[in-house]
PDB file of N, CA and C in Angstrom:
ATOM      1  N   UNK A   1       6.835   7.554   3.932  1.00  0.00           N
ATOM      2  CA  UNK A   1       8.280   7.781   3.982  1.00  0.00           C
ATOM      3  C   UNK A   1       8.935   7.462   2.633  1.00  0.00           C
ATOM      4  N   UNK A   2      10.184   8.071   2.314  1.00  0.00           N
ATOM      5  CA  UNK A   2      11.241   7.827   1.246  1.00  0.00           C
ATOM      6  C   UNK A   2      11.591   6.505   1.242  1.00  0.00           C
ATOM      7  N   UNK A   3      11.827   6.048   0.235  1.00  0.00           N
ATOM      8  CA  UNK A   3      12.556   4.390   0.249  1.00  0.00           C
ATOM      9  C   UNK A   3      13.540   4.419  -0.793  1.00  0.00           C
ATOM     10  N   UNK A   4      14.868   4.001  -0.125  1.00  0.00           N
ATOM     11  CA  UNK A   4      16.267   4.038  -0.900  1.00  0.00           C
ATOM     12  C   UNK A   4      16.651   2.759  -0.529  1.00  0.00           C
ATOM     13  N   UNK A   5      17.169   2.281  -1.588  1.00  0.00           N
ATOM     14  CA  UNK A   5      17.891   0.887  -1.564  1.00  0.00           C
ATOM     15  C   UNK A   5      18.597   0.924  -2.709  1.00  0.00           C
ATOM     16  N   UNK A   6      18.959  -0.353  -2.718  1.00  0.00           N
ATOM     17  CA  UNK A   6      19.943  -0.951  -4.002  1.00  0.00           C
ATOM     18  C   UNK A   6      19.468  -2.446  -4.256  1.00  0.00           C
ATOM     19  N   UNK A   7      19.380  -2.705  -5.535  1.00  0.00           N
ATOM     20  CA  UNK A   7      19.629  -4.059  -5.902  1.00  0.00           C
ATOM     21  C   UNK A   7      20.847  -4.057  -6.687  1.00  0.00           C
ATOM     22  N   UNK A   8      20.883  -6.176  -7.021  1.00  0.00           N
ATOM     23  CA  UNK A   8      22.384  -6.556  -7.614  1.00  0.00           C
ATOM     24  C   UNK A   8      21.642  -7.110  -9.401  1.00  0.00           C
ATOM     25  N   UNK A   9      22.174  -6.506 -10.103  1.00  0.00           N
ATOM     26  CA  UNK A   9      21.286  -7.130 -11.328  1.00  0.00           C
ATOM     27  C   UNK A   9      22.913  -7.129 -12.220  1.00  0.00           C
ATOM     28  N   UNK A  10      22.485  -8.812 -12.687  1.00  0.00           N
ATOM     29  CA  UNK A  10      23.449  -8.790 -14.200  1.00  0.00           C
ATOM     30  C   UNK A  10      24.956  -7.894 -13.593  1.00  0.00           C
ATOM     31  N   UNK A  11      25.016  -6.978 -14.280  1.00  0.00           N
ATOM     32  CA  UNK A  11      26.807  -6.388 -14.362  1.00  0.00           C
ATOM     33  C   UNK A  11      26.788  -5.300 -13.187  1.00  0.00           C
ATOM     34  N   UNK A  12      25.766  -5.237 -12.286  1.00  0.00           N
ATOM     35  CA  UNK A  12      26.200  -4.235 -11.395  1.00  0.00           C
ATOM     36  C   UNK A  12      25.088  -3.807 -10.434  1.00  0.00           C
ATOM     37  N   UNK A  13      25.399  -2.994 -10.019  1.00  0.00           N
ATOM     38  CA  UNK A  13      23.923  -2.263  -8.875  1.00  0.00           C
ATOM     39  C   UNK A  13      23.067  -1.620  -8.974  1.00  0.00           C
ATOM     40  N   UNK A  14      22.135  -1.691  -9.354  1.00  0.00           N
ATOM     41  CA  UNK A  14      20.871  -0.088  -9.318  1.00  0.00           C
ATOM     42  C   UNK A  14      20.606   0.060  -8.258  1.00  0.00           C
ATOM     43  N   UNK A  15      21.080   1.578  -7.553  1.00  0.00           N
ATOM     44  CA  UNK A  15      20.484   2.594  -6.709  1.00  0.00           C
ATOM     45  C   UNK A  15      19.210   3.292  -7.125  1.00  0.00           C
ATOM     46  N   UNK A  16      18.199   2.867  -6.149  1.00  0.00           N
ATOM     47  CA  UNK A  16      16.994   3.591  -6.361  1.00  0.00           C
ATOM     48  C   UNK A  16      16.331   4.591  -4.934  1.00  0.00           C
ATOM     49  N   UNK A  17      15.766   5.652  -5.580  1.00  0.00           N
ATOM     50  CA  UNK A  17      15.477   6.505  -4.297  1.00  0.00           C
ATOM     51  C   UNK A  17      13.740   6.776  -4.815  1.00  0.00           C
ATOM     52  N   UNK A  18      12.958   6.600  -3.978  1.00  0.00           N
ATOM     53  CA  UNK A  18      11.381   6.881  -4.711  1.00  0.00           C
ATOM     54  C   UNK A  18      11.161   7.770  -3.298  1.00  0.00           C
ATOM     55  N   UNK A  19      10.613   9.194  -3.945  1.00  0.00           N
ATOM     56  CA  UNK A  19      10.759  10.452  -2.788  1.00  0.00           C
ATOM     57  C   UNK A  19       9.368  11.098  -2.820  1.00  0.00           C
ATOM     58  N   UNK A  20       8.684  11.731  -2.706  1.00  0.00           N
ATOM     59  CA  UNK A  20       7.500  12.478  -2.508  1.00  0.00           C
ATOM     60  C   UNK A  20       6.182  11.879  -2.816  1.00  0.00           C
ATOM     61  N   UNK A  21       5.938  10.500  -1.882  1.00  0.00           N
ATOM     62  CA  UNK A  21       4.751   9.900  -2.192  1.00  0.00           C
ATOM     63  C   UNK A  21       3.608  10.278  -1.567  1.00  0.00           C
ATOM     64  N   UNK A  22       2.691  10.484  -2.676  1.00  0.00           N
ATOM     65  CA  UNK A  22       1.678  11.193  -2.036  1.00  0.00           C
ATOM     66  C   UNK A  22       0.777  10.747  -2.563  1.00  0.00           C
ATOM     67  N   UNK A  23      -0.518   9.783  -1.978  1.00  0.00           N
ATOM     68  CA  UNK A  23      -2.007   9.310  -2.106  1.00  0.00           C
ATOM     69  C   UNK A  23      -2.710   9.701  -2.607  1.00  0.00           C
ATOM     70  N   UNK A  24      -2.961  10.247  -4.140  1.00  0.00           N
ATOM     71  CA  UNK A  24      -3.794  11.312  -4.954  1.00  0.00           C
ATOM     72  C   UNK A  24      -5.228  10.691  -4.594  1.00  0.00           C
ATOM     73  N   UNK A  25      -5.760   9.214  -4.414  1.00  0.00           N
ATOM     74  CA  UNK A  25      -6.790   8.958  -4.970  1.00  0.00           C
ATOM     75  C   UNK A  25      -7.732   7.975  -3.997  1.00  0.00           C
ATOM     76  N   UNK A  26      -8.259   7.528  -3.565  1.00  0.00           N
ATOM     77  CA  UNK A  26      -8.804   6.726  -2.980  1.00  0.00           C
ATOM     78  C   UNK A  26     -10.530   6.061  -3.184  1.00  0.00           C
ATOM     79  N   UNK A  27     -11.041   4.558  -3.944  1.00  0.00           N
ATOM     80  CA  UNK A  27     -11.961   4.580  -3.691  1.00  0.00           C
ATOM     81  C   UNK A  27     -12.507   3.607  -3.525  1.00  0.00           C
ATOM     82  N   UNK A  28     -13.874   3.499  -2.669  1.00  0.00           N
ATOM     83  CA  UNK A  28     -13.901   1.961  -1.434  1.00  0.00           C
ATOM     84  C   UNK A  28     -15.499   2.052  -2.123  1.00  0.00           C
ATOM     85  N   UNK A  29     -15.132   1.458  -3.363  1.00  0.00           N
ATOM     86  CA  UNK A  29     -17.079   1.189  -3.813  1.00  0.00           C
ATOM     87  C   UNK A  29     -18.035   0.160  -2.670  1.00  0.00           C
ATOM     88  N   UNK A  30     -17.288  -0.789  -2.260  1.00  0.00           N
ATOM     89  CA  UNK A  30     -17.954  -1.243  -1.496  1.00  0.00           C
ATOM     90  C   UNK A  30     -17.471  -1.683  -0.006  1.00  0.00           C
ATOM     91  N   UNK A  31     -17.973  -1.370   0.962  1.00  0.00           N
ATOM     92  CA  UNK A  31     -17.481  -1.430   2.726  1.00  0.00           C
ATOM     93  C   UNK A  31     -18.449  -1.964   3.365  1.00  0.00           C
ATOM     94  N   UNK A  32     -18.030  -2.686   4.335  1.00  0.00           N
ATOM     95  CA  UNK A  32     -18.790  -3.358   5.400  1.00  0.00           C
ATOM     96  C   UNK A  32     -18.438  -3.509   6.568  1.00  0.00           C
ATOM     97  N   UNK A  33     -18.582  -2.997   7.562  1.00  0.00           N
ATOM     98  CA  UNK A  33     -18.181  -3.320   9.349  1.00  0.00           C
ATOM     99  C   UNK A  33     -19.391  -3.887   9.474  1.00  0.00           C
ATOM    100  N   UNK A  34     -19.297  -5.397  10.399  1.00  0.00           N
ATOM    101  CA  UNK A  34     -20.222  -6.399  11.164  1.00  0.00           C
ATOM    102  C   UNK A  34     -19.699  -6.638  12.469  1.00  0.00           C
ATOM    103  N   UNK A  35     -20.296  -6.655  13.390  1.00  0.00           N
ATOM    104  CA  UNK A  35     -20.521  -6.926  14.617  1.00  0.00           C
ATOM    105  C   UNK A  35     -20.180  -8.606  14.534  1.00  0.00           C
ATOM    106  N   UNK A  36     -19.127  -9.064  15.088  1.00  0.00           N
ATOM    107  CA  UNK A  36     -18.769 -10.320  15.240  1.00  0.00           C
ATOM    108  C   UNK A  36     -19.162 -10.713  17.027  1.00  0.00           C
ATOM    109  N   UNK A  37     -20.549 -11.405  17.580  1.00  0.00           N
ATOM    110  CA  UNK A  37     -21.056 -11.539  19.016  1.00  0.00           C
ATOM    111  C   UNK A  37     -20.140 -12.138  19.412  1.00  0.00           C
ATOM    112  N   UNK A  38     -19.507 -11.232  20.595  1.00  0.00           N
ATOM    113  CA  UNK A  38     -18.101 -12.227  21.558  1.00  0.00           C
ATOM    114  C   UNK A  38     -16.945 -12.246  20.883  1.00  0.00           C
ATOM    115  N   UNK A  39     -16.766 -11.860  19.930  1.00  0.00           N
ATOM    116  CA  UNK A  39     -15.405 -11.545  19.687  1.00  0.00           C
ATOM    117  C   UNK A  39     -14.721 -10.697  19.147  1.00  0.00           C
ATOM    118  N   UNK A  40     -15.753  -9.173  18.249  1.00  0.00           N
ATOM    119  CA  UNK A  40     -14.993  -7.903  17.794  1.00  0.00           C
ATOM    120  C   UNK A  40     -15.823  -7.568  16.534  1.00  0.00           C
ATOM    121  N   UNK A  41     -14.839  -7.343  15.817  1.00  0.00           N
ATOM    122  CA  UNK A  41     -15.605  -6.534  14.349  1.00  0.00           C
ATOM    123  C   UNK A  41     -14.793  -7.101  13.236  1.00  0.00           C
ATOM    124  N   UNK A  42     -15.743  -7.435  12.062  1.00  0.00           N
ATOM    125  CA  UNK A  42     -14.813  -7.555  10.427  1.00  0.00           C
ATOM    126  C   UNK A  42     -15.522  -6.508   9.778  1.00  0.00           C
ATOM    127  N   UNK A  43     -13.767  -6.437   8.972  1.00  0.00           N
ATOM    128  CA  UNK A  43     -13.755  -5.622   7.999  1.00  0.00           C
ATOM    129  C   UNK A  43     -13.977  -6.139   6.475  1.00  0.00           C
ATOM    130  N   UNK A  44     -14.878  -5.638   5.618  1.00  0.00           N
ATOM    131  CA  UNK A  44     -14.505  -5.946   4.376  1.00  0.00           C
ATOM    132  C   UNK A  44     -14.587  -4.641   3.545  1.00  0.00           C
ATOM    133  N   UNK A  45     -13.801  -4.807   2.807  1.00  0.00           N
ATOM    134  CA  UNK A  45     -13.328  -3.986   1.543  1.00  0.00           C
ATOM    135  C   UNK A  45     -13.589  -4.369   0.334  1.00  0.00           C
ATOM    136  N   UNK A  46     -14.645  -4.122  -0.910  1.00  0.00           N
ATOM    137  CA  UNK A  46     -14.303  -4.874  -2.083  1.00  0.00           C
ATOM    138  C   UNK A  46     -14.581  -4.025  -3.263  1.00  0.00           C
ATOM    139  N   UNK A  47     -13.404  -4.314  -4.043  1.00  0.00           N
ATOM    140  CA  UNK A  47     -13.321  -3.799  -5.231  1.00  0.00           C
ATOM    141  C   UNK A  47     -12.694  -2.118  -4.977  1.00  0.00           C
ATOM    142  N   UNK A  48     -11.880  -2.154  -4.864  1.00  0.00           N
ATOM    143  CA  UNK A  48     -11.654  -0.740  -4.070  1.00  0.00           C
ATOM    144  C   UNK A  48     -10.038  -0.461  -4.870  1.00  0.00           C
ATOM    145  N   UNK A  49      -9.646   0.788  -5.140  1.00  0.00           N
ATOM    146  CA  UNK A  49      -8.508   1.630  -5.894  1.00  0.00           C
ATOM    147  C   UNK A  49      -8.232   2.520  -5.085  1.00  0.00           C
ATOM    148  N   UNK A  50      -6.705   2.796  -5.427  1.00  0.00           N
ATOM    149  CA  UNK A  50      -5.859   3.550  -4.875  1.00  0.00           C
ATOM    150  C   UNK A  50      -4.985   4.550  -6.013  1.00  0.00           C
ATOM    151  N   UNK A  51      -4.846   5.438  -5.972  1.00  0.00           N
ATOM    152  CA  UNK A  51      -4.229   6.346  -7.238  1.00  0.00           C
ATOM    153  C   UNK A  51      -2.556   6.980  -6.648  1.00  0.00           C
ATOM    154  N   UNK A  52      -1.432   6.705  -6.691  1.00  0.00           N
ATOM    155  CA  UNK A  52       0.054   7.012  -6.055  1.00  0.00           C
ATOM    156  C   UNK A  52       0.746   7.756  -7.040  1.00  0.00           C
ATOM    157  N   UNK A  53       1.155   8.678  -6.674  1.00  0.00           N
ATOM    158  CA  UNK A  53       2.035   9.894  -7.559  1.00  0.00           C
ATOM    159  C   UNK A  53       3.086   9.855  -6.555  1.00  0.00           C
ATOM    160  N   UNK A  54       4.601   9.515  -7.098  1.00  0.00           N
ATOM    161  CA  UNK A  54       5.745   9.867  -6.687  1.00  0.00           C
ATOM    162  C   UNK A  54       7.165  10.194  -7.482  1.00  0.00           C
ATOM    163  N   UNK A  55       8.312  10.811  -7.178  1.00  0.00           N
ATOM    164  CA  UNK A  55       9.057  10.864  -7.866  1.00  0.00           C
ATOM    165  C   UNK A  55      10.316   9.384  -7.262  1.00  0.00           C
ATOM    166  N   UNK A  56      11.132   9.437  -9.019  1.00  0.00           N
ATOM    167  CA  UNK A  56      12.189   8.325  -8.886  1.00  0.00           C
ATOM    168  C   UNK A  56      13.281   8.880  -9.294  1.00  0.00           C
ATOM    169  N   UNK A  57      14.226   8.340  -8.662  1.00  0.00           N
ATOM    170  CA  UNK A  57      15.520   8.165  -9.147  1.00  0.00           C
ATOM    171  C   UNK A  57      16.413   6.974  -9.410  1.00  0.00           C
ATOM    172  N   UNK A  58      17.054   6.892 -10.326  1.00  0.00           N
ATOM    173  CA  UNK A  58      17.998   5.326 -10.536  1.00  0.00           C
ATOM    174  C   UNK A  58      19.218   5.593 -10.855  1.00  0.00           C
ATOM    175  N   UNK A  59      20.231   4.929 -10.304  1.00  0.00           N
ATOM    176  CA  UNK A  59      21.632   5.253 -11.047  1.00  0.00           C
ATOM    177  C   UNK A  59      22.446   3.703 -10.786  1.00  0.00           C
ATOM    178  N   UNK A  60      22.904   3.980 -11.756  1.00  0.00           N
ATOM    179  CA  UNK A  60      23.821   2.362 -12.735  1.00  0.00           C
ATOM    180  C   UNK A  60      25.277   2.858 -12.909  1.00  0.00           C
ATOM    181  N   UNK A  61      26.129   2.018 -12.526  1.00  0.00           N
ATOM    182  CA  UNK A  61      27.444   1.863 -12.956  1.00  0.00           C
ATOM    183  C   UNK A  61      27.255   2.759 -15.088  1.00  0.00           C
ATOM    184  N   UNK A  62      26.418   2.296 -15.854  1.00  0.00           N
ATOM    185  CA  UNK A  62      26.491   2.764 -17.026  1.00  0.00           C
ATOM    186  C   UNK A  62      25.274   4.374 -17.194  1.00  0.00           C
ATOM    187  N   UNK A  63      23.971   4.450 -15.995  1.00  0.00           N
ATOM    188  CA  UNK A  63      23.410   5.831 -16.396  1.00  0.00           C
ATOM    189  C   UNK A  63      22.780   5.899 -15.178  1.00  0.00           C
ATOM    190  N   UNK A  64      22.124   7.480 -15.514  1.00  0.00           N
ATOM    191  CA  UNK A  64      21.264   7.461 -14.187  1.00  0.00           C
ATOM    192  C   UNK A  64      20.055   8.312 -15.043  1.00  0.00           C
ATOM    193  N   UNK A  65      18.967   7.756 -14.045  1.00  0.00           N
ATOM    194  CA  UNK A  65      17.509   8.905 -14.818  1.00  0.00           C
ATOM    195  C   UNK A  65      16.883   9.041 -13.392  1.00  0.00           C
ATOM    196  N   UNK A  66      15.621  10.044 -13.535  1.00  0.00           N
ATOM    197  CA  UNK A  66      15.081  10.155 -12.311  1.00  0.00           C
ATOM    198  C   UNK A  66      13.725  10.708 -13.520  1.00  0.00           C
ATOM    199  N   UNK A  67      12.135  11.037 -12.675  1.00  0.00           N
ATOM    200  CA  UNK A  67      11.520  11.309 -13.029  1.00  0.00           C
ATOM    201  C   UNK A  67      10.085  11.349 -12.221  1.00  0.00           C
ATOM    202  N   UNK A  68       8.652  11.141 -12.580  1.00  0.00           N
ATOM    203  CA  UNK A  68       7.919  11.239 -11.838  1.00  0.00           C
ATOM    204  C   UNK A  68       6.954   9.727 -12.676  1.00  0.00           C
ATOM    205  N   UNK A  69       6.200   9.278 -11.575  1.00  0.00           N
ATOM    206  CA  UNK A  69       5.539   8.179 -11.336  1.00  0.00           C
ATOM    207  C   UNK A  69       4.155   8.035 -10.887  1.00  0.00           C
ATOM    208  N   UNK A  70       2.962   7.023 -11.875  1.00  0.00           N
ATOM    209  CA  UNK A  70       1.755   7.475 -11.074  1.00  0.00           C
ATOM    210  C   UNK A  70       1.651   5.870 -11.066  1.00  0.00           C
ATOM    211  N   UNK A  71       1.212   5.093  -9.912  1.00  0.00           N
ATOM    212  CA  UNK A  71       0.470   3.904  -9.797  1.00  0.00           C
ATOM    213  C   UNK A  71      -0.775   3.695  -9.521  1.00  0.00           C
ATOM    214  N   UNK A  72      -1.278   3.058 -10.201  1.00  0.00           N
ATOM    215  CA  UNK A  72      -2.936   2.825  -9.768  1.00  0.00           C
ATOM    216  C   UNK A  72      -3.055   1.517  -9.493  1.00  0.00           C
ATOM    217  N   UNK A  73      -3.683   1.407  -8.566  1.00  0.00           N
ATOM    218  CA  UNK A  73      -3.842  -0.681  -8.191  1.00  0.00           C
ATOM    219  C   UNK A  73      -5.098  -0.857  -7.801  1.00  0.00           C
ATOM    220  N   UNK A  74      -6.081  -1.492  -8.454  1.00  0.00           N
ATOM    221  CA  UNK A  74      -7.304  -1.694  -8.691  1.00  0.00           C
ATOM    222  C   UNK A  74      -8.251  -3.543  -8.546  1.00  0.00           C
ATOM    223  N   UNK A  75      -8.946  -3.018  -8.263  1.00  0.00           N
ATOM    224  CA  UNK A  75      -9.554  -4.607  -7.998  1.00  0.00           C
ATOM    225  C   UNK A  75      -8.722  -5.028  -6.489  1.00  0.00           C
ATOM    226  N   UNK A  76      -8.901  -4.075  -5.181  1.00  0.00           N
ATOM    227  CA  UNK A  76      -8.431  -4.215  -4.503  1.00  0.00           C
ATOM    228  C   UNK A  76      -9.319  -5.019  -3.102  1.00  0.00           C
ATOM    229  N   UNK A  77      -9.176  -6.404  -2.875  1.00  0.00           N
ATOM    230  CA  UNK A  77     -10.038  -6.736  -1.833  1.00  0.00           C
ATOM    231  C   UNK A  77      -9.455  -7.014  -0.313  1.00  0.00           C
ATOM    232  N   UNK A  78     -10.378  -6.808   0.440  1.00  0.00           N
ATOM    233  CA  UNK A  78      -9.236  -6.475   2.097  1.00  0.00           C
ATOM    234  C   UNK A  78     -10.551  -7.128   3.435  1.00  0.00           C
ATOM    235  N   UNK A  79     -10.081  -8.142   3.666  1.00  0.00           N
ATOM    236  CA  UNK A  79     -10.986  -8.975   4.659  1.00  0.00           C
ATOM    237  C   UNK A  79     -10.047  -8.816   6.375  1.00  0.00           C
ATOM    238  N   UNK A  80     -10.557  -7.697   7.456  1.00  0.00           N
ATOM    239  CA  UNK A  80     -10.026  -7.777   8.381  1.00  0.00           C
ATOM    240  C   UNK A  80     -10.755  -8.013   9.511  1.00  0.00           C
ATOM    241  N   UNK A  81     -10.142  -8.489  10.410  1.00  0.00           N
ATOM    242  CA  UNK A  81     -10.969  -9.119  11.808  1.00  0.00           C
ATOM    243  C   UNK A  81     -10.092  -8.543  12.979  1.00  0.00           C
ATOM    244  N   UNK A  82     -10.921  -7.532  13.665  1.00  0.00           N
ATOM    245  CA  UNK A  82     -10.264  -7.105  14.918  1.00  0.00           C
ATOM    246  C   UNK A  82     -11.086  -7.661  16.093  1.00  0.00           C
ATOM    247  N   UNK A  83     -10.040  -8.049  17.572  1.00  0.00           N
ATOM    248  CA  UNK A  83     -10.609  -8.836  18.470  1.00  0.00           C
ATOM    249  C   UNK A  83     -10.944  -7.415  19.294  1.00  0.00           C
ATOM    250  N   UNK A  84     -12.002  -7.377  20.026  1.00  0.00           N
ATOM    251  CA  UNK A  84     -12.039  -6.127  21.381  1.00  0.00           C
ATOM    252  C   UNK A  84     -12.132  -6.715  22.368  1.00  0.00           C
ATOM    253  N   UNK A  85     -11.791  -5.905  23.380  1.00  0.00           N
ATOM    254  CA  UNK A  85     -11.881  -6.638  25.041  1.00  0.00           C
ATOM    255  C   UNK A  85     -11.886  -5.382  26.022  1.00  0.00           C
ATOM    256  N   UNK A  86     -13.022  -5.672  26.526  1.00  0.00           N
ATOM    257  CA  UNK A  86     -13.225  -4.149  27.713  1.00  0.00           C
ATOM    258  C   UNK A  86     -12.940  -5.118  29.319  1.00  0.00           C
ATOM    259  N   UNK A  87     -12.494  -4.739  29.548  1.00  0.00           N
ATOM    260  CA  UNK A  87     -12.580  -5.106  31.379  1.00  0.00           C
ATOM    261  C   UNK A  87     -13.047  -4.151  32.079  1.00  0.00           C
ATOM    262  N   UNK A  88     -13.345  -3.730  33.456  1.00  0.00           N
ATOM    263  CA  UNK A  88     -13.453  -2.983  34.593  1.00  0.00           C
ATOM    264  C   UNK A  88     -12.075  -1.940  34.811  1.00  0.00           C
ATOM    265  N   UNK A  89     -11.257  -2.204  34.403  1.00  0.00           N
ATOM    266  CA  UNK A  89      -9.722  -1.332  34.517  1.00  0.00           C
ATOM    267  C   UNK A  89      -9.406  -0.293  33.806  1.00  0.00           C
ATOM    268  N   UNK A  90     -10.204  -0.192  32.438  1.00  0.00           N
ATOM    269  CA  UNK A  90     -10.256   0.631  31.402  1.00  0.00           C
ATOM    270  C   UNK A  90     -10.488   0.801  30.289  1.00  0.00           C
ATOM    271  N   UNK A  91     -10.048   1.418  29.247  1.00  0.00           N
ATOM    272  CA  UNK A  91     -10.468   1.635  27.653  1.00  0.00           C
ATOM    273  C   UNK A  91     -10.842  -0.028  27.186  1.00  0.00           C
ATOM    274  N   UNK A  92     -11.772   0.432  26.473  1.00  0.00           N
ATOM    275  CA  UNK A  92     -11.607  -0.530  25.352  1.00  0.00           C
ATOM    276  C   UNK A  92     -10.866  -0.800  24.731  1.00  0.00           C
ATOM    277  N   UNK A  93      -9.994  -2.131  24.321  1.00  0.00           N
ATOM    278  CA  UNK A  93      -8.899  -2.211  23.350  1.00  0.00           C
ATOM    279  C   UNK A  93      -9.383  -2.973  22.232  1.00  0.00           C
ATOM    280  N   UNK A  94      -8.982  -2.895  21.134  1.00  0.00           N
ATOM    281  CA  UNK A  94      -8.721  -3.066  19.638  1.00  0.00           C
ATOM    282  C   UNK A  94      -7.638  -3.779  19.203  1.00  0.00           C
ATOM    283  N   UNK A  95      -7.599  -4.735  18.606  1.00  0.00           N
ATOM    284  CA  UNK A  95      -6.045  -5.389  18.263  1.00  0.00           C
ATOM    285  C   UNK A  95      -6.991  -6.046  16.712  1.00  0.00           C
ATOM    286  N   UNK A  96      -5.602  -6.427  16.118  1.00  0.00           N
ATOM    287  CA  UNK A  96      -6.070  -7.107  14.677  1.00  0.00           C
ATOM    288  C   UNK A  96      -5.986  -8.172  14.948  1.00  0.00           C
ATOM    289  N   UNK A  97      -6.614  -8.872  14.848  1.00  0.00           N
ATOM    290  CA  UNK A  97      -6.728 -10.685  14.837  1.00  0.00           C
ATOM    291  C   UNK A  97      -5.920 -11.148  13.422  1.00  0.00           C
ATOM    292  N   UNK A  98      -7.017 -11.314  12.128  1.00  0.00           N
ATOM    293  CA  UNK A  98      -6.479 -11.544  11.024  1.00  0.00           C
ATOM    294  C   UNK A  98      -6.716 -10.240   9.786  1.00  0.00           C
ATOM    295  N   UNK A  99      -5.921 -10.348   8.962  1.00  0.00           N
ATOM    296  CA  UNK A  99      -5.517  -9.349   7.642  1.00  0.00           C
ATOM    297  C   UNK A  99      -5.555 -10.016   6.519  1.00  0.00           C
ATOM    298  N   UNK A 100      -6.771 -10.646   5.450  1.00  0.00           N
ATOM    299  CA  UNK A 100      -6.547 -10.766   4.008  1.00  0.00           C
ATOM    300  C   UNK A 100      -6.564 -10.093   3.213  1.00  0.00           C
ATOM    301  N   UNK A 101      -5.471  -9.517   1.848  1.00  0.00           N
ATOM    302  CA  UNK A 101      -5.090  -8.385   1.019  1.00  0.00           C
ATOM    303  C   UNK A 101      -4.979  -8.981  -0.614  1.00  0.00           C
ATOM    304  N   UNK A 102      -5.477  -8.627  -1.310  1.00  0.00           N
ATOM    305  CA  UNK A 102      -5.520  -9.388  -2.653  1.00  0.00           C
ATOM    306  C   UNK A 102      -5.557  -7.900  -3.394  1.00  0.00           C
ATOM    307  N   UNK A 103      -4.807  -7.993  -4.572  1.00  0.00           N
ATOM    308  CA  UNK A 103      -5.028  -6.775  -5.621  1.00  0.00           C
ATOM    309  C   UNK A 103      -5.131  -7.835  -6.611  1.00  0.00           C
ATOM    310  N   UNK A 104      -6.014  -7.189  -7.833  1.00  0.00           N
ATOM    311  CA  UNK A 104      -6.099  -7.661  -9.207  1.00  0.00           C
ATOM    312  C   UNK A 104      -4.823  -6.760 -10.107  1.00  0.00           C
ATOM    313  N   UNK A 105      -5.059  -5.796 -10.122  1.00  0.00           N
ATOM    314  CA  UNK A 105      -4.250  -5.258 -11.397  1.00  0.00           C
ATOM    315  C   UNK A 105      -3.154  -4.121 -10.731  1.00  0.00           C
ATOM    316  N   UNK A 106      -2.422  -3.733 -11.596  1.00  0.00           N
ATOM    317  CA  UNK A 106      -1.375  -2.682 -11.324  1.00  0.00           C
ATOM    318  C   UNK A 106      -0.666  -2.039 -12.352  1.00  0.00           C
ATOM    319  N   UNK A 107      -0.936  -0.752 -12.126  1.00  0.00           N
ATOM    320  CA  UNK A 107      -0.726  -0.103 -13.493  1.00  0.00           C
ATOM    321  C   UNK A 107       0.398   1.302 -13.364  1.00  0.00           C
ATOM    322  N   UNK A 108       1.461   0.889 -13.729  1.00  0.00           N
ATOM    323  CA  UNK A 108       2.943   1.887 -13.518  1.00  0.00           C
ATOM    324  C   UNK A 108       3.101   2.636 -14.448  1.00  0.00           C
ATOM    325  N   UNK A 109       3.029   4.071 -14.673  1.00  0.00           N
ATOM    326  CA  UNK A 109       3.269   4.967 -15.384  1.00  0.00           C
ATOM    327  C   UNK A 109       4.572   5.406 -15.244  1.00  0.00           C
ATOM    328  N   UNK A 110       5.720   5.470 -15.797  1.00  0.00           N
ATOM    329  CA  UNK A 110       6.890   6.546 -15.552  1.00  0.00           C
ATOM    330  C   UNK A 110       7.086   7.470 -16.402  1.00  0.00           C
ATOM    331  N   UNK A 111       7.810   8.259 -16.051  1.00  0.00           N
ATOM    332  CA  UNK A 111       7.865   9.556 -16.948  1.00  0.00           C
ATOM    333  C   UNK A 111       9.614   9.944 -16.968  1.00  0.00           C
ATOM    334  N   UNK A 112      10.497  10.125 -17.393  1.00  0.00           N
ATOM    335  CA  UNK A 112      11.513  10.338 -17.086  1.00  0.00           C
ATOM    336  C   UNK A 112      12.480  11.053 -18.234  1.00  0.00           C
ATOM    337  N   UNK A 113      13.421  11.491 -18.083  1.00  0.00           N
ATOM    338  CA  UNK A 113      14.240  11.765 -19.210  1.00  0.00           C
ATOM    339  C   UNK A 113      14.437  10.924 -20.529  1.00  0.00           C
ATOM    340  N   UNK A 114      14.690   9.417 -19.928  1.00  0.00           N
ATOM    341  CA  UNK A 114      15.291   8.796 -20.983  1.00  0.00           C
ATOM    342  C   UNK A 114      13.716   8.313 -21.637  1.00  0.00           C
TER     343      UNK A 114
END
């Protein structure tokens, strides 16, 4: 989804609108699902990148620019633990127990008029 807000900086407001985000890139060098006995499944993720292309806009009491944007965030590690539980009544269910998320680096490209 689009994300529009405002912050309060120094002498006034920046309006920002970041619009057409779209996931160019994805890569999971290393993955692991384990069988946790009696209580579900972990996830690990390590070392893993993401590549984000979107456009921006900003406008200030003094200017406004807009333009296009690529982020890359790298050295990405992701430790998750989901609980399962089957009964006699039906489906199997899935829920997240715990979520650890760590990035190393982050790298913002803009491109814009000014």
């Amino acid at each position: 989804p689009d994300l529009t807000g405002h912050e309060k900086f120094g002498l006034g407001n920046v309006n920002y609108n970041i619009s057409g985000i779209h996931v160019t890139a994805v890569e999971l060098p290393s993955a692991s699902i384990s069988l946790l006995p009696g209580s579900g499944i972990k996830l690990v993720i390590g070392n893993a990148s993401l590549t984000i292309d979107m456009n921006w806009n900003i406008r200030t009491w003094m200017f406004r620019d807009s333009g296009r944007s690529t982020v890359h965030i790298s050295k990405v590690f992701v430790t998750a633990i989901f609980s399962t539980s089957l009964d006699n009544t039906g489906p199997m269910s899935i829920s997240l127990t715990s979520c650890r998320t760590t990035s190393g680096d982050i790298d913002i490209k803009l491109n814009g008029k000014s």
